[in-house]
N, C-alpha and C. Protein backbone atom coordinates (compact mmCIF):
# COMPACT_ATOMS: atom_id res chain seq x y z
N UNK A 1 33.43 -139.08 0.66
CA UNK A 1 34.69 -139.28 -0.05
C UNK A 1 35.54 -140.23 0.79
N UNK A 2 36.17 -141.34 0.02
CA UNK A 2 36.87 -142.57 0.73
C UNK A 2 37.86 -142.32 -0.04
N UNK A 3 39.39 -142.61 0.59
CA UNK A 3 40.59 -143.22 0.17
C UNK A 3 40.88 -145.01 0.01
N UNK A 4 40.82 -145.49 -0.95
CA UNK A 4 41.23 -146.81 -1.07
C UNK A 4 42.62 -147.05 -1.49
N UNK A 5 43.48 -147.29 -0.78
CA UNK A 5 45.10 -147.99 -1.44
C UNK A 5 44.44 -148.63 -2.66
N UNK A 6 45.63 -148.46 -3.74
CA UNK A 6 45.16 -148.92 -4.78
C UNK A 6 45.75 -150.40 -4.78
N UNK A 7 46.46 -150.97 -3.65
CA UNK A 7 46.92 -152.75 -3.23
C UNK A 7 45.88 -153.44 -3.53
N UNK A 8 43.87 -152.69 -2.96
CA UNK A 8 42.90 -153.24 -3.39
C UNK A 8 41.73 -153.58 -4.57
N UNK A 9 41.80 -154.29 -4.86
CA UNK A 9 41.37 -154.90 -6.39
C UNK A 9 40.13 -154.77 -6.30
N UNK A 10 38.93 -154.28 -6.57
CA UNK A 10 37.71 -154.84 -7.07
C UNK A 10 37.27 -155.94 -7.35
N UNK A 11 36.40 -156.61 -6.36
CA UNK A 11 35.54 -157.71 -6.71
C UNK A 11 34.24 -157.54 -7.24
N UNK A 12 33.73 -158.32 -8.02
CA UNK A 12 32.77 -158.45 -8.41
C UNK A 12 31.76 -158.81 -7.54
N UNK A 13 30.44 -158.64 -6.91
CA UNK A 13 29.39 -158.92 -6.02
C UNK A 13 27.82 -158.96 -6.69
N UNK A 14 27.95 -160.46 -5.76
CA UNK A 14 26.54 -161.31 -6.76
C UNK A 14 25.34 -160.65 -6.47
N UNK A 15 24.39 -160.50 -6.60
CA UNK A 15 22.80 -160.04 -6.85
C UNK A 15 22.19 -160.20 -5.55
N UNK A 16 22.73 -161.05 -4.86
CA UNK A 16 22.42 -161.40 -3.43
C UNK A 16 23.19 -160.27 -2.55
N UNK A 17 24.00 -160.16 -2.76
CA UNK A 17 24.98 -159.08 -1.83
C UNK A 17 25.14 -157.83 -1.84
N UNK A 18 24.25 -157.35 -3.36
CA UNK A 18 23.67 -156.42 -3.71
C UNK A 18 22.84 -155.99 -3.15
N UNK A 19 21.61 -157.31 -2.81
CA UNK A 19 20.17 -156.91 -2.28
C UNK A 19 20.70 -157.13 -0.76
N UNK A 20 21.58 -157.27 -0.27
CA UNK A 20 21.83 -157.00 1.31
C UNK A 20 22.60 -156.15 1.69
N UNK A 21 22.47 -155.25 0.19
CA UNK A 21 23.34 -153.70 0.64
C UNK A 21 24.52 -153.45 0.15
N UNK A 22 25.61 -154.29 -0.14
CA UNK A 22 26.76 -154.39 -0.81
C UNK A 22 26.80 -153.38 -1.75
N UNK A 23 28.02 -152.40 -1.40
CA UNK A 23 27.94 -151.95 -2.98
C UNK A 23 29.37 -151.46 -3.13
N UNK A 24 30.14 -152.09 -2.20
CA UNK A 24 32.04 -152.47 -3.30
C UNK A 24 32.59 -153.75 -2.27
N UNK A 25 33.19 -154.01 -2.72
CA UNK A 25 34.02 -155.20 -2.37
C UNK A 25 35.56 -155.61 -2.83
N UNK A 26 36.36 -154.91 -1.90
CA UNK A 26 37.64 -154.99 -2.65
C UNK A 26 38.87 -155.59 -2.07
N UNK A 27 39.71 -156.17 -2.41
CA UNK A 27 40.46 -157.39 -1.71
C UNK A 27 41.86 -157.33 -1.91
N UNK A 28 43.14 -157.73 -1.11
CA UNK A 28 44.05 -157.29 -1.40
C UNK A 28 44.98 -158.68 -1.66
N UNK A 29 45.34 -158.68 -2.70
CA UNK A 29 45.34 -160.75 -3.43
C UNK A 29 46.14 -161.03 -2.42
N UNK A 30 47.65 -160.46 -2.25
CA UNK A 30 48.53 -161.33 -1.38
C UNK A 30 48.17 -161.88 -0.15
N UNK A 31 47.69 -160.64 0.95
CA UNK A 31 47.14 -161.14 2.15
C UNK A 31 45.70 -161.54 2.48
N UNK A 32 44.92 -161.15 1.24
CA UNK A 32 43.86 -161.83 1.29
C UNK A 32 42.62 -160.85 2.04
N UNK A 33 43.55 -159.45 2.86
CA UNK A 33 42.56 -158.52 3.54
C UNK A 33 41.72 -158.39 2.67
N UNK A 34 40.45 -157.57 3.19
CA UNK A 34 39.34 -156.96 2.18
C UNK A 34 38.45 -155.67 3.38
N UNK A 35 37.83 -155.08 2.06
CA UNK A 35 37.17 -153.77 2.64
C UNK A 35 36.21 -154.12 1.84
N UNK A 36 34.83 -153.91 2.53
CA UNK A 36 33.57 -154.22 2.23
C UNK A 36 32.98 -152.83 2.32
N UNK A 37 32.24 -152.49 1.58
CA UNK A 37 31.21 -150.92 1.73
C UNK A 37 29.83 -151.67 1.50
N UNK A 38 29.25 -151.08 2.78
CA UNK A 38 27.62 -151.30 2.47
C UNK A 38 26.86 -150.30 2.71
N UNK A 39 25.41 -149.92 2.15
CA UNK A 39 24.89 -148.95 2.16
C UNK A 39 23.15 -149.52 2.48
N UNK A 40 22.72 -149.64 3.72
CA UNK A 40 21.54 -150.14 4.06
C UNK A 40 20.65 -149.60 5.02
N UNK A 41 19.30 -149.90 5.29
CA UNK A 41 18.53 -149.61 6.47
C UNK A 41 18.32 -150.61 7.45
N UNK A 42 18.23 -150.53 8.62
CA UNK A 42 18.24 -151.16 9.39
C UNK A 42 17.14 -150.36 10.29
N UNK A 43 15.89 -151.31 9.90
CA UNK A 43 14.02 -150.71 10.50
C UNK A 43 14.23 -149.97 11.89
N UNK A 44 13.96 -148.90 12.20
CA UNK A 44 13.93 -147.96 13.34
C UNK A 44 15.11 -147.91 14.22
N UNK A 45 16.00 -148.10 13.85
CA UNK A 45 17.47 -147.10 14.56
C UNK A 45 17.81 -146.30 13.86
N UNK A 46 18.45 -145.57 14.60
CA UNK A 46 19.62 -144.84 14.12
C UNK A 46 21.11 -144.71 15.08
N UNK A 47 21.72 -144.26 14.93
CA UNK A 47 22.98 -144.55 15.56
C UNK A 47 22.84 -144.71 16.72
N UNK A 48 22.59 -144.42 17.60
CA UNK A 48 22.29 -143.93 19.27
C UNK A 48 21.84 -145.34 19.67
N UNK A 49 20.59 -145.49 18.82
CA UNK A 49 19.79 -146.75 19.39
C UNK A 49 20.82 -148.15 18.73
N UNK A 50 21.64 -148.04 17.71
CA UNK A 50 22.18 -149.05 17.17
C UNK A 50 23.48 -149.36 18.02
N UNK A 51 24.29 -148.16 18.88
CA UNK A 51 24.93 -148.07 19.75
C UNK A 51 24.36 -149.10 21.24
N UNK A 52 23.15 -149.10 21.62
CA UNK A 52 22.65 -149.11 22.73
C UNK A 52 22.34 -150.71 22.38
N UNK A 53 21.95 -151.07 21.14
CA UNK A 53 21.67 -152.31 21.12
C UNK A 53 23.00 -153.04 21.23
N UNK A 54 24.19 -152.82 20.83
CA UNK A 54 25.35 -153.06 20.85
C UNK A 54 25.79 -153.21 22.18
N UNK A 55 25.52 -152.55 22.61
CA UNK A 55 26.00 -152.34 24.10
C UNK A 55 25.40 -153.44 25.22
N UNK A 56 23.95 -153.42 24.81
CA UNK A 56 22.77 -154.30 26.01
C UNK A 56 23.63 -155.57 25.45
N UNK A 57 23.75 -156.23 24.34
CA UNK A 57 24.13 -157.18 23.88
C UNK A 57 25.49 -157.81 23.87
N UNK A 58 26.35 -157.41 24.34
CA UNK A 58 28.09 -157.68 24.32
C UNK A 58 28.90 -157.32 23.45
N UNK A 59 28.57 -156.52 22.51
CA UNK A 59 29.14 -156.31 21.44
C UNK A 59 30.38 -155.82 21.66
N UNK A 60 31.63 -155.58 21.51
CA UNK A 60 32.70 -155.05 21.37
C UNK A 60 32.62 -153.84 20.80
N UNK A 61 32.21 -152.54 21.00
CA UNK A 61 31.93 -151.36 19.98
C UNK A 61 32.08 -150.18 21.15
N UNK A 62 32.35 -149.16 20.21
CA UNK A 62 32.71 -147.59 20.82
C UNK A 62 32.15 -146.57 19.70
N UNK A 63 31.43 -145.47 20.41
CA UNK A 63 31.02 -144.75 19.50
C UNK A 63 32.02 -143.85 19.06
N UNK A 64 32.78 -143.64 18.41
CA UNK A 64 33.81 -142.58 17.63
C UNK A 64 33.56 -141.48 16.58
N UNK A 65 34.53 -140.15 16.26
CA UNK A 65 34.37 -139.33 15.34
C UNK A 65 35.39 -139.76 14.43
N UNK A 66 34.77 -139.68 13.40
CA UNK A 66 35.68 -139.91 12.17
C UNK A 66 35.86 -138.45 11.26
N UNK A 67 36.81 -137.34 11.44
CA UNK A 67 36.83 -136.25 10.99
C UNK A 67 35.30 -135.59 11.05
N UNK A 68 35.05 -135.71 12.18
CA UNK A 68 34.15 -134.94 12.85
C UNK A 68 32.45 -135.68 12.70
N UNK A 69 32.29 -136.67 11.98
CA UNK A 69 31.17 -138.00 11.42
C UNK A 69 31.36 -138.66 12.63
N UNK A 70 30.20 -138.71 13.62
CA UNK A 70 29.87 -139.54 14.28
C UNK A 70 30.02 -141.10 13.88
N UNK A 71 30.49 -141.79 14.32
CA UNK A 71 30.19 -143.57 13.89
C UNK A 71 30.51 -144.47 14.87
N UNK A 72 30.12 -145.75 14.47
CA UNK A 72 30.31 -147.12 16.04
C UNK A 72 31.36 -147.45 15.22
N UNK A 73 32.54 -147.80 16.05
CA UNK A 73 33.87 -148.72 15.56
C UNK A 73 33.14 -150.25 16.24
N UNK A 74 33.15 -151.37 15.62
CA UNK A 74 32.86 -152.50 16.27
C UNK A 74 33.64 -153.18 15.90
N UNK A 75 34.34 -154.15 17.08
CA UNK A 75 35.58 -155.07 17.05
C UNK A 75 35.03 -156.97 17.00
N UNK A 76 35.02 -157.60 15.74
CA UNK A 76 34.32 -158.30 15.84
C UNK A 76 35.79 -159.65 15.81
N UNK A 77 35.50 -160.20 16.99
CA UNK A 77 37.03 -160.93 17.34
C UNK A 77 36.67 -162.16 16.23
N UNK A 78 35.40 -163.18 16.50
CA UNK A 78 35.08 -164.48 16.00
C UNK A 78 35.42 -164.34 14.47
N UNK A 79 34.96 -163.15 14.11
CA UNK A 79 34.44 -162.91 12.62
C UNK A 79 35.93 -162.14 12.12
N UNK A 80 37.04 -161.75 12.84
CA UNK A 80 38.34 -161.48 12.73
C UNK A 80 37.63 -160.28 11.95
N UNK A 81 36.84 -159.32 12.21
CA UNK A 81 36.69 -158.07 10.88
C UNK A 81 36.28 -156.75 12.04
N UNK A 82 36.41 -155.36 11.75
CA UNK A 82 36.11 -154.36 12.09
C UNK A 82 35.37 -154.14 11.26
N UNK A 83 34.15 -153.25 11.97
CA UNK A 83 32.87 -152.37 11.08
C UNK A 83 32.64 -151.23 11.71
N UNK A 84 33.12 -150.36 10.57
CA UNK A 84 32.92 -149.27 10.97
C UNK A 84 31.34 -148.38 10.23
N UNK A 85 29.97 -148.12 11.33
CA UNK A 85 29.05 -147.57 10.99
C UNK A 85 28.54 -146.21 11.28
N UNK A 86 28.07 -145.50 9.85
CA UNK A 86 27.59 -144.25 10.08
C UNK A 86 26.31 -144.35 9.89
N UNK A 87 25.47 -142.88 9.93
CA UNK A 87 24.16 -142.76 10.03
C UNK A 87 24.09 -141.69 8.40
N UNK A 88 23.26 -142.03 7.80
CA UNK A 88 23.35 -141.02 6.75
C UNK A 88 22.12 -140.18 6.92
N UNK A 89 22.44 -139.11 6.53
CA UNK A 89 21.18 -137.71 6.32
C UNK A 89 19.85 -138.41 5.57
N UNK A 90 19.74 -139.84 4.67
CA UNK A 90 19.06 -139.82 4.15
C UNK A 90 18.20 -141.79 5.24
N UNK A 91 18.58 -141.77 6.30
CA UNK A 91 18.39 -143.08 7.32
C UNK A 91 18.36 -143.85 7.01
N UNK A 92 19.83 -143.93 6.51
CA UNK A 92 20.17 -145.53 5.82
C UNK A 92 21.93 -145.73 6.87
N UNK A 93 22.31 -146.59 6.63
CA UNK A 93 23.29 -147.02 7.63
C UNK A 93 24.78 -147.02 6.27
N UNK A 94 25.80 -146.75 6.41
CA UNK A 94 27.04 -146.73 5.19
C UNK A 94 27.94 -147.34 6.82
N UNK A 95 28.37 -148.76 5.91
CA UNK A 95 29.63 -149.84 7.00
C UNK A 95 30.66 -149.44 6.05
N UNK A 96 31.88 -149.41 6.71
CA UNK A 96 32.64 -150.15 5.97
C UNK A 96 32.92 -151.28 6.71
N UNK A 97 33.65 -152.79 6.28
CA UNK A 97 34.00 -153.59 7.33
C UNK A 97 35.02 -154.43 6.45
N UNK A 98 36.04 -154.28 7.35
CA UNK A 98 37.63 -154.62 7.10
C UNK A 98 37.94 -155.63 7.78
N UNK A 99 38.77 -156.73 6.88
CA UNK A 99 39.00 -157.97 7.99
C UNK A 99 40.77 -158.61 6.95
N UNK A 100 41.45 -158.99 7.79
CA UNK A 100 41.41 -159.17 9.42
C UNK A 100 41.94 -158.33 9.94
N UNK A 101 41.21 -158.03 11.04
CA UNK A 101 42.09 -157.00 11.97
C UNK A 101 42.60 -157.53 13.02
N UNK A 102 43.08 -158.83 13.12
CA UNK A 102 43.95 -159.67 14.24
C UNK A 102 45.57 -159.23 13.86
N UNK A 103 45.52 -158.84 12.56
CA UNK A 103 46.76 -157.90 11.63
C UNK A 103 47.30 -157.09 11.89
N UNK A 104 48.15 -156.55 12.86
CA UNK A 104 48.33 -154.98 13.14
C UNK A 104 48.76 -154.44 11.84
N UNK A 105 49.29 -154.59 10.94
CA UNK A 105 49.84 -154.20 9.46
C UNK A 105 48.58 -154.11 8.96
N UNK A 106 47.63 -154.81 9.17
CA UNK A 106 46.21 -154.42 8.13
C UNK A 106 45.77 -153.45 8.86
N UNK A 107 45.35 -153.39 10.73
CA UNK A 107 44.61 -152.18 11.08
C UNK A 107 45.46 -150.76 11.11
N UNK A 108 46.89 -150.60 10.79
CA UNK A 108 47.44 -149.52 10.39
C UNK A 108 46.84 -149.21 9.00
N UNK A 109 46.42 -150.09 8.33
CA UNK A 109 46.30 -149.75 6.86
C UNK A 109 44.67 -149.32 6.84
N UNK A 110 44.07 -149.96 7.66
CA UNK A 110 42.53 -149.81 7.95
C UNK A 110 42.11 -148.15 8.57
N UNK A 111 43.04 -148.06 9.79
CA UNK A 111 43.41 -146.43 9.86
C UNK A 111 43.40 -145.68 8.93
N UNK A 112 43.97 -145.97 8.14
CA UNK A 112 44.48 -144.79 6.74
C UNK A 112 43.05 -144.73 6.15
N UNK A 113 42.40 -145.93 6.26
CA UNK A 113 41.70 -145.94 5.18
C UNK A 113 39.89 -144.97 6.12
N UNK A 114 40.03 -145.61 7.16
CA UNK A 114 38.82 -145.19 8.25
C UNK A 114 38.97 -143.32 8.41
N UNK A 115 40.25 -142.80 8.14
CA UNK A 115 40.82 -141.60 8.74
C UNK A 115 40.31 -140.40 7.43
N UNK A 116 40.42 -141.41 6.08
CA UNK A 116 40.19 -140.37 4.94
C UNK A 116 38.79 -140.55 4.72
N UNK A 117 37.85 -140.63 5.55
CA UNK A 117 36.34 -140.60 5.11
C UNK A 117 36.00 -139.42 5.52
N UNK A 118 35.40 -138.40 4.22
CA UNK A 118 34.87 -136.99 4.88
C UNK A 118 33.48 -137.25 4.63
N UNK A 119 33.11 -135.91 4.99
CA UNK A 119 31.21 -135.79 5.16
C UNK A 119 31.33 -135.36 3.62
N UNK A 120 29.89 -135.75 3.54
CA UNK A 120 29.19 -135.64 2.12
C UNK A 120 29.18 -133.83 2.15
N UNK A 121 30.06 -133.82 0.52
CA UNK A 121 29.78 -132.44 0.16
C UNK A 121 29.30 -131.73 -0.89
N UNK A 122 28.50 -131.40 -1.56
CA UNK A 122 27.71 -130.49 -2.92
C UNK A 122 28.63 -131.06 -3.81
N UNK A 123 28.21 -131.68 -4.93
CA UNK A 123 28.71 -131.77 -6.56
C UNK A 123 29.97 -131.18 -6.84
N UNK A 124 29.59 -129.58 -6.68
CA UNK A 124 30.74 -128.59 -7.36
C UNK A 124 32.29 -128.71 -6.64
N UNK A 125 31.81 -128.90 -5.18
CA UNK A 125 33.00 -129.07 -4.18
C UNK A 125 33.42 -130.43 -4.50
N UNK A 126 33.50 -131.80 -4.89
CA UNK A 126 33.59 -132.98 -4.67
C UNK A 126 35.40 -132.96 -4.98
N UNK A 127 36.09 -133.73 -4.57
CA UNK A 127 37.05 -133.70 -5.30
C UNK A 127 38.00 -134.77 -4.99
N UNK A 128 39.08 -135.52 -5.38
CA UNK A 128 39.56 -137.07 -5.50
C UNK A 128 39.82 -137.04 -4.35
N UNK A 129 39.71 -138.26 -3.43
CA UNK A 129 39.80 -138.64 -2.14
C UNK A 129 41.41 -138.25 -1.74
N UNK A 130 41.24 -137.50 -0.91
CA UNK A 130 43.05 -137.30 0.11
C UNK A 130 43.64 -138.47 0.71
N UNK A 131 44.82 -138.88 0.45
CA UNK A 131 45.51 -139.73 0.95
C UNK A 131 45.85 -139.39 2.31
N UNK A 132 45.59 -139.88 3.48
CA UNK A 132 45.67 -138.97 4.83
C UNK A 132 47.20 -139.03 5.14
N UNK A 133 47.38 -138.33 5.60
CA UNK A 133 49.22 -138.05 5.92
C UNK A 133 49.07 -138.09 7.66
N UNK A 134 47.84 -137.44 8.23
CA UNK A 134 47.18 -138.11 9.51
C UNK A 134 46.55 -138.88 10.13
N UNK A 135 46.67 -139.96 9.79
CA UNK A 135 45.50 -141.12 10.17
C UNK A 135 45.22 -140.79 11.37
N UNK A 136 44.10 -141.46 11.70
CA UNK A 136 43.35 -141.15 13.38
C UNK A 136 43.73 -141.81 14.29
N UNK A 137 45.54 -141.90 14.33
CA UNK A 137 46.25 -142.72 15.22
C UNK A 137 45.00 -143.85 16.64
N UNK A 138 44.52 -144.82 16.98
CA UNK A 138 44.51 -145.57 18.10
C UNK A 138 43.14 -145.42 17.76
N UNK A 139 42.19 -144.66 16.61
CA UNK A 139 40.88 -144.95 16.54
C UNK A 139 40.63 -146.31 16.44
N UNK A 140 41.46 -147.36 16.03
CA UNK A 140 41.04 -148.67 16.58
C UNK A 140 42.37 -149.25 17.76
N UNK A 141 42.22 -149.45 18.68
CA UNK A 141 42.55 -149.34 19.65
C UNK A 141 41.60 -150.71 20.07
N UNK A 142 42.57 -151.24 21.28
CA UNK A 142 42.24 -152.71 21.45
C UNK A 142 41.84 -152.58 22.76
């Protein structure tokens, strides 16, 4: 379950961005921010090892809890975007990745949005995403 400000619009995503996992894309017209959701595999990691490759490599990343969901926060300066990655029960990888976060007004808003992601719960329990009244104050942190 995700909270999206409703500031963000739905884009449409081509067949290509589909088959590289894409599956929302939503944009906020005035400033132009956007939140990307992807849902993919990535051949023999899983978090730990996707952490470690991050790490050997220079990456800008910290492993964090997101209401208790393990995930890598990665700070991607060139590419002006944060990605935030989990591991799913079923070993596929769920990003979100938010840009720009050179924005402090967007990564307050990126907070809100990183803070209301809960763990997957049974059908009967599901229920409309919580607007967080606690964001995970400094989970992105510079």
């Amino acid at each position: 379950v995700i909270w999206l400000p409703d500031i963000f619009l739905q884009v449409g995503v081509s067949e290509e961005d589909v088959a590289n996992g894409v599956i929302g894309f939503f944009v906020e017209e005035e400033s132009q921010a956007y939140v990307i959701f992807t849902y993919s595999e990535m051949s023999g990691l899983d978090l730990d090892s996707l952490f470690s490759y991050y790490s050997q490599n220079g990456y800008n990343a910290k492993m964090v809890s997101v209401n208790g969901i393990p995930a890598i926060l990665e700070r991607n300066a060139e590419g002006d975007n944060l990605t935030l990655t989990f591991y799913t029960r079923d070993d596929m990888f769920f990003q979100v990745i938010a840009s720009p976060q050179s924005n402090e007004d967007s990564v307050q808003l990126y907070e809100m949005v990183f803070s209301s992601i809960q763990p997957n719960i049974e059908e009967e329990e599901a229920s409309e995403p919580v607007v967080p009244t606690n964001p995970v104050s400094g989970l992105i942190s510079k």
